[in-house]
Protein backbone atom coordinates (compact mmCIF):
# COMPACT_ATOMS: atom_id res chain seq x y z
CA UNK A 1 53.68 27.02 58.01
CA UNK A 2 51.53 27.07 54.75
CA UNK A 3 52.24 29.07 51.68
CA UNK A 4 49.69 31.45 52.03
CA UNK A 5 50.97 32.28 55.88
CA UNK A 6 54.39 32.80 54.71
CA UNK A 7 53.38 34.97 52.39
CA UNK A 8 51.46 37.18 54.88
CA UNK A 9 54.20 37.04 57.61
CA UNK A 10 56.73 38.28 54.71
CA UNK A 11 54.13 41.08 53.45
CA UNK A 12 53.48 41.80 57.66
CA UNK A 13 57.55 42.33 57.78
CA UNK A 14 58.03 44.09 55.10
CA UNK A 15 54.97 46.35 56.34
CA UNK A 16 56.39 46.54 59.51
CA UNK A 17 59.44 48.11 58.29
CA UNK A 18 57.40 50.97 56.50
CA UNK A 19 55.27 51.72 59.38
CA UNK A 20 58.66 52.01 61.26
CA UNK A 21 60.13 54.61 58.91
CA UNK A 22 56.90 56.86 58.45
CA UNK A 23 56.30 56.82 62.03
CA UNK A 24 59.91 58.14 62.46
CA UNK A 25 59.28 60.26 59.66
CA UNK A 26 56.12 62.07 60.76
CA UNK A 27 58.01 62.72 64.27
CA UNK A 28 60.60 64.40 62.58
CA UNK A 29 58.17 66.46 60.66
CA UNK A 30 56.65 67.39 63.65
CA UNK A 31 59.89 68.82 64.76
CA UNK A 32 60.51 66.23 67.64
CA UNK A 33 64.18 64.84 68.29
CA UNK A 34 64.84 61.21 68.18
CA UNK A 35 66.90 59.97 71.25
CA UNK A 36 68.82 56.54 71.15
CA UNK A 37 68.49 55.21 74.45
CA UNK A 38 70.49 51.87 75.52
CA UNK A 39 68.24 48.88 77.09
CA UNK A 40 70.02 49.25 80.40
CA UNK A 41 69.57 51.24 83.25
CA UNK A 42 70.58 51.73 86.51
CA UNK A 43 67.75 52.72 87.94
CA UNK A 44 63.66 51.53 87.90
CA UNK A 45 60.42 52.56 87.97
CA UNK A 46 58.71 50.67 91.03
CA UNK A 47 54.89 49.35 89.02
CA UNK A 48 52.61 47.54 90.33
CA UNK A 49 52.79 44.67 88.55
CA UNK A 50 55.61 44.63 86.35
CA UNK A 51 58.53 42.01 86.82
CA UNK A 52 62.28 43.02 85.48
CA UNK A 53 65.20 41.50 83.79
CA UNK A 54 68.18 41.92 86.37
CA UNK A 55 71.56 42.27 84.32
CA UNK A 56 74.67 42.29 85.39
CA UNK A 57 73.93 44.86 88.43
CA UNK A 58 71.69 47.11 86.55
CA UNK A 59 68.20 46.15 84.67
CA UNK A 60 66.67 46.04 81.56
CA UNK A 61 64.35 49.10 80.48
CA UNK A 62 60.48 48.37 81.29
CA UNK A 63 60.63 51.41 79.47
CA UNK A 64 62.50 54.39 78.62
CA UNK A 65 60.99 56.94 80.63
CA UNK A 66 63.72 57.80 83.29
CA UNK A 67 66.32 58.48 80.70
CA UNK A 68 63.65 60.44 78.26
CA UNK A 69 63.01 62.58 81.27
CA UNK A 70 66.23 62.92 82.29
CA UNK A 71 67.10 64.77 78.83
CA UNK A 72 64.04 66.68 79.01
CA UNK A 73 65.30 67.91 82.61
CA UNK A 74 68.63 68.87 81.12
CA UNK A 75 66.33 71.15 78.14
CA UNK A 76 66.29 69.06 75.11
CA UNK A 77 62.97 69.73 74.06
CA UNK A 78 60.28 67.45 72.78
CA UNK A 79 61.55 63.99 71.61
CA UNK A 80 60.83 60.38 70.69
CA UNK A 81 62.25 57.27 71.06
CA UNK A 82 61.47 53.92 69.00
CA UNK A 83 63.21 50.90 70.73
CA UNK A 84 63.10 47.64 72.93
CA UNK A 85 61.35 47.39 76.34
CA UNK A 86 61.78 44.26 78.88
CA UNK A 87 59.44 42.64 81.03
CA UNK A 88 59.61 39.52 82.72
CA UNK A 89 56.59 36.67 82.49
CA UNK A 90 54.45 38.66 79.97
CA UNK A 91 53.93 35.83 76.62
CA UNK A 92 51.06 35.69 74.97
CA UNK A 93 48.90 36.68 71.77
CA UNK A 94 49.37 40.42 72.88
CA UNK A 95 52.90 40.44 75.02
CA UNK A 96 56.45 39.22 74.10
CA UNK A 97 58.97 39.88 77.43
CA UNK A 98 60.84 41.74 74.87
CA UNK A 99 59.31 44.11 72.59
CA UNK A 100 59.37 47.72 70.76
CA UNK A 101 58.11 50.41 72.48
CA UNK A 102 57.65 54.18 70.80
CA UNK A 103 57.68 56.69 73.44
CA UNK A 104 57.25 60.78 73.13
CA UNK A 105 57.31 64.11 75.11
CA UNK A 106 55.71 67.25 74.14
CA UNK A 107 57.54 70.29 76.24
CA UNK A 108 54.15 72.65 77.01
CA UNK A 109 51.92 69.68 76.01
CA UNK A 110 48.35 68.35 77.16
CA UNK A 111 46.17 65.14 76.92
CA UNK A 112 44.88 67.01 73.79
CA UNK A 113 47.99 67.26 72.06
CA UNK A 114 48.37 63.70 72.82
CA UNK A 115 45.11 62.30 71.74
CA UNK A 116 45.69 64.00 68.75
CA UNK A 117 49.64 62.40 67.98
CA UNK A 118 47.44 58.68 68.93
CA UNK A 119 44.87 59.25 65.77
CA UNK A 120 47.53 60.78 63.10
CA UNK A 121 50.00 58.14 64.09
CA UNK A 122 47.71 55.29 63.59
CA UNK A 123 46.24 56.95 60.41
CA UNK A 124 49.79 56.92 59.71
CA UNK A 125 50.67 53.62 60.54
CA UNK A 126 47.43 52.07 58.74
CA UNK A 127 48.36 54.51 55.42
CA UNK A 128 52.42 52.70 55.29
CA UNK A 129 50.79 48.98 55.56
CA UNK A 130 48.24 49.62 53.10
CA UNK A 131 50.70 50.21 50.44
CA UNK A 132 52.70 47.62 51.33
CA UNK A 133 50.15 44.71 51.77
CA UNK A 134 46.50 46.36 50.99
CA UNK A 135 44.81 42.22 51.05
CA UNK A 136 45.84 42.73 54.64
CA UNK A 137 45.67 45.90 55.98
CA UNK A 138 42.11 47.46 57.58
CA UNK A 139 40.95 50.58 57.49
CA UNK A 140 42.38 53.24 60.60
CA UNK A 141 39.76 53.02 63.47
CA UNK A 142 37.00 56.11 64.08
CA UNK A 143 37.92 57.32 67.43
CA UNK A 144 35.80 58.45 70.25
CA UNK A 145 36.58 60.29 73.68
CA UNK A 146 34.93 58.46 76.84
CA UNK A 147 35.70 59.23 80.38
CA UNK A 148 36.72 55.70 82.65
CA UNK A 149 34.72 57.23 85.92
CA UNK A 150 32.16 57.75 84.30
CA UNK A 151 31.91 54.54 82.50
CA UNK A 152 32.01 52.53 85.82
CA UNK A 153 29.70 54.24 86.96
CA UNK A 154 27.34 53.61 83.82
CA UNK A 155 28.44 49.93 83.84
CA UNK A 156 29.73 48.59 86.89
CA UNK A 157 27.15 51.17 89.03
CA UNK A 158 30.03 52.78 91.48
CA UNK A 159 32.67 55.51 91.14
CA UNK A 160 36.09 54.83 91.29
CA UNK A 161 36.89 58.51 91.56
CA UNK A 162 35.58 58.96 94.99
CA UNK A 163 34.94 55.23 96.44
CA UNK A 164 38.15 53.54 95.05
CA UNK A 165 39.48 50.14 96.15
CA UNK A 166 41.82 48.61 93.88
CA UNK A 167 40.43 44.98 93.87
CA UNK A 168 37.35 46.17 93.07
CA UNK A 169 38.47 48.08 90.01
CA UNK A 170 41.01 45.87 88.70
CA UNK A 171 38.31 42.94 88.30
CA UNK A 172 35.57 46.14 87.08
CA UNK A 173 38.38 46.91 83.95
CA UNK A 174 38.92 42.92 83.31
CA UNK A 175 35.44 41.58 83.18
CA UNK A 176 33.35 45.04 82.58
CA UNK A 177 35.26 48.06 81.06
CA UNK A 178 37.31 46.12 78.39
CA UNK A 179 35.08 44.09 77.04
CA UNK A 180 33.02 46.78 76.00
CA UNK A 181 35.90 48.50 74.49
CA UNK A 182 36.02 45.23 72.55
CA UNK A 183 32.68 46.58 71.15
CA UNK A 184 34.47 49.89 70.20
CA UNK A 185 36.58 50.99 67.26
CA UNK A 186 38.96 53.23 68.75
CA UNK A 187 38.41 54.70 71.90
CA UNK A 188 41.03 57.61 73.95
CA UNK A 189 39.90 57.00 77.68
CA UNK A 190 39.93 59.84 79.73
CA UNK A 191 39.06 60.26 83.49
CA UNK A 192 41.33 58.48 85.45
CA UNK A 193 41.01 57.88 89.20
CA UNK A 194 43.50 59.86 90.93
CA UNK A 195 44.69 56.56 92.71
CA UNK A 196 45.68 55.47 89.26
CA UNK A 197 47.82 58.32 88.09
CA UNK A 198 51.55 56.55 88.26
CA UNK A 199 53.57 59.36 87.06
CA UNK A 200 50.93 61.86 86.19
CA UNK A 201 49.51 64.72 87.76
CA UNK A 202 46.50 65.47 89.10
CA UNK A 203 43.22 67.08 87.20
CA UNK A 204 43.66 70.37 88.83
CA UNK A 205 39.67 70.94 88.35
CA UNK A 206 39.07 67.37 90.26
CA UNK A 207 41.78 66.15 92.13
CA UNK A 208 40.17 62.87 92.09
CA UNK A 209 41.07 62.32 88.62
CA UNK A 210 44.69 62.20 87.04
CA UNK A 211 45.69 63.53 83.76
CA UNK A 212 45.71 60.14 82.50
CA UNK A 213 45.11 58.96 78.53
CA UNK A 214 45.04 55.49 77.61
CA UNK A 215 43.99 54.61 73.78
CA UNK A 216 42.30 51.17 72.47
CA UNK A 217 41.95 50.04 68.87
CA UNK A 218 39.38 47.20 69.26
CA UNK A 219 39.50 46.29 72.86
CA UNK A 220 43.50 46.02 72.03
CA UNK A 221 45.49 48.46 75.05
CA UNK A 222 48.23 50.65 72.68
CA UNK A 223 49.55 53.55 74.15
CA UNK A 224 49.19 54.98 77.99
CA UNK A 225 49.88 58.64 78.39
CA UNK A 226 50.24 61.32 81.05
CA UNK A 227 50.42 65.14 81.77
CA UNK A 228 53.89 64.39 83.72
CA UNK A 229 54.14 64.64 87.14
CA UNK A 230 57.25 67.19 88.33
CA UNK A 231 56.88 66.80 92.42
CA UNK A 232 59.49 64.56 93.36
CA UNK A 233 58.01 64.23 96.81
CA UNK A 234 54.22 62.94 95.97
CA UNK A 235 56.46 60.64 93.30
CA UNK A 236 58.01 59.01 95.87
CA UNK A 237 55.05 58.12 98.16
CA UNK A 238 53.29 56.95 94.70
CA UNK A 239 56.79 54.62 94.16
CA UNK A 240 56.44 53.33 97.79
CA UNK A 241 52.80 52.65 97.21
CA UNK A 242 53.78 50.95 94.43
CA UNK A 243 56.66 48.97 96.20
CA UNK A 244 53.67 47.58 99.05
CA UNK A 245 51.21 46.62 95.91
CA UNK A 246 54.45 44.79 94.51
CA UNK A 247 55.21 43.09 97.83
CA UNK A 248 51.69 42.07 98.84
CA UNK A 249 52.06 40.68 94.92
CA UNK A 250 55.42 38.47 96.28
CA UNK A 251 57.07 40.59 93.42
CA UNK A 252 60.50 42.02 94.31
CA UNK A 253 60.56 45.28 96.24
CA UNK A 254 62.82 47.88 93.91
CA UNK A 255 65.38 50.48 95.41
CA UNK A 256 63.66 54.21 94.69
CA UNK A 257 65.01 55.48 91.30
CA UNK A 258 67.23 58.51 93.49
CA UNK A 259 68.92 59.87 90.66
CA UNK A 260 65.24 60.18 88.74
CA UNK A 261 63.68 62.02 91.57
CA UNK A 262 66.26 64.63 91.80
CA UNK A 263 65.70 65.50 88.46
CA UNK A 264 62.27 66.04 88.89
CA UNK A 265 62.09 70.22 89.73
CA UNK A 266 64.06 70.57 86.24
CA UNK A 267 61.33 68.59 83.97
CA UNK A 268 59.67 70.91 82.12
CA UNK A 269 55.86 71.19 82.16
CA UNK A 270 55.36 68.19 79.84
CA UNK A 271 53.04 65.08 78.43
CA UNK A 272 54.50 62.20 77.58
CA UNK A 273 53.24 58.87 75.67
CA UNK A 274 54.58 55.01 75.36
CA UNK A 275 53.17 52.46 72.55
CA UNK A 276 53.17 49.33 71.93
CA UNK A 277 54.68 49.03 68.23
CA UNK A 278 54.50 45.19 68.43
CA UNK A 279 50.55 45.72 68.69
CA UNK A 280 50.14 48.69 66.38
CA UNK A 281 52.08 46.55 63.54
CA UNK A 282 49.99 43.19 63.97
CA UNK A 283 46.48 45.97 64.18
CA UNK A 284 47.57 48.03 61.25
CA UNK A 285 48.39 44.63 59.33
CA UNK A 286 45.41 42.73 60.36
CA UNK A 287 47.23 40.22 62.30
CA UNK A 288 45.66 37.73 65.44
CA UNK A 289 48.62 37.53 66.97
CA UNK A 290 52.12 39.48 67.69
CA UNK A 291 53.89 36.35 66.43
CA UNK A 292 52.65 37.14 63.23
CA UNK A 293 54.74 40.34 62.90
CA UNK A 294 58.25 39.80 64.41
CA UNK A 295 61.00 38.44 61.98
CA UNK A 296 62.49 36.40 65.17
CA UNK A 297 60.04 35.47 68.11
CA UNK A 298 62.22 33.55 70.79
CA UNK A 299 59.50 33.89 73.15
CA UNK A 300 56.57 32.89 71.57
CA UNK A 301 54.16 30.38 73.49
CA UNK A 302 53.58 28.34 70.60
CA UNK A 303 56.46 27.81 68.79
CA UNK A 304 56.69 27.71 65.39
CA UNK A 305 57.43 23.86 63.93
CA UNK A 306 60.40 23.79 61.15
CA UNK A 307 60.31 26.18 58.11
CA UNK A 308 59.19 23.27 54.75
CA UNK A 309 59.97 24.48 51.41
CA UNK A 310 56.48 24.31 49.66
């Protein structure tokens, strides 16, 4: 590694660390509770497509959504959480198997409220690395509202709303929808297909659309967000669903997170965001690659060569 990259990976750390605390700080401003949640879990999620660690008879957090809503079921209130997610197989310039995830609930909260947390925590995150390393740091991205149907239907020429077929749009948001949010500053993408709400609920107005929000900063996928689902029953037909994608994918079918869906009826009327706070650190620093802003990368597909003292 030369000089000068040493010195940005130190300035990228260091930056990282005050991104971390105003982040925490704004959240607490806001009046939301921080929750420390342990890695493990004894229960999953069943997703599409994404592979767990197994450990010791329970698994490794994809995320920390069941135990979040869990303490929002049992009337905490709004909260946040800022810790590490697992998932198997995912290395590359944007994905680690391990990384940091920050994850919030607003009790009473829309996909406004949540739009709105996505542009004042990345002003936020943008404003902590520019003291620490300005050489580095860009500018926080202008952000514009689009709808997804609606942009598959201006790109790609059908509507996944209303003629949906998952091949189909899977290979339309590869090779059509993302690269033109490569084109894009920062974009909050509304509009969902219904058959792509996970864990969120319906657009009571169009029940072919979920209340879905996912946000981009330059093509990059940060944070995914939903008006939270509370009917355990359609949850677990969408978590069977899931489990046939995952089989017909040769991935490992997952027992139905039980103790998750009973808690359902008690979750408050809620929206609830995750981020990726690998990718916000290496954006908000000006960084190519995740590498670039974790202090220890175990995983990384090209590993570094032997620290030289200059």
């Amino acid at each position: 590694m030369s000089l000068s990259a040493h010195t940005s990976r130190t300035a990228r750390l260091r930056a990282r660390a005050a991104i971390y605390q105003a982040l925490r700080a704004w959240f607490v401003d806001q009046g939301l509770l921080e929750l420390h949640i342990p890695p493990l879990a004894s229960e999953a999620i069943p997703e599409d497509h994404i592979d767990l660690f197994a450990f010791d008879g329970a698994v490794l957090m994809a995320s920390p959504e069941i135990a979040m809503k869990q303490a929002l079921a049992d009337g905490l209130g709004s909260c946040f959480t800022m810790g590490p997610a697992f998932r198997r197989g995912e290395a590359g310039r944007l994905h680690r198997p391990c990384f940091d995830m920050l994850e919030w609930y607003r009790v009473g909260g829309g996909l406004g409220e949540l739009a709105a947390d996505v542009q004042a925590l990345v002003a936020t995150a943008c404003a902590a690395a520019a003291r620490v390393c300005p050489t580095l740091a860009p500018a926080a991205p202008t952000w514009e509202h689009l709808d997804l149907c609606q942009l598959v239907q201006d790109r790609a020429g059908w509507d996944p709303a209303t003629a949906y077929q998952q091949d189909r749009f899977d290979l339309t948001l590869v090779d059509v929808i993302e690269p033109y949010l490569a084109t894009r500053a920062g974009v909050l993408l509304g509009g969902w297909p219904a058959a792509q709400a996970s864990l969120a609920r319906l657009d009571p107005d169009d029940p072919h659309r979920a209340l879905r929000l996912e946000a981009y900063w330059g093509g990059v996928e940060l944070a995914n967000g939903f008006v939270e689902l509370q009917d355990p029953l359609l949850q677990r037909r969408r978590f069977q669903a899931a489990n046939a994608v995952r089989q017909a994918h040769d991935l490992p079918v997952l027992p139905l997170p039980d103790q998750f869906l009973a808690s359902l009826p008690d979750l408050p009327a809620c929206a609830g965001m995750a981020l990726g706070l690998d990718r916000l650190v290496m954006l908000a620093t000006g960084a190519a690659d995740i590498g670039d802003v974790l202090a220890y990368d175990p995983f990384s597909p090209q590993p570094r060569g032997p620290r030289r003292n200059p």
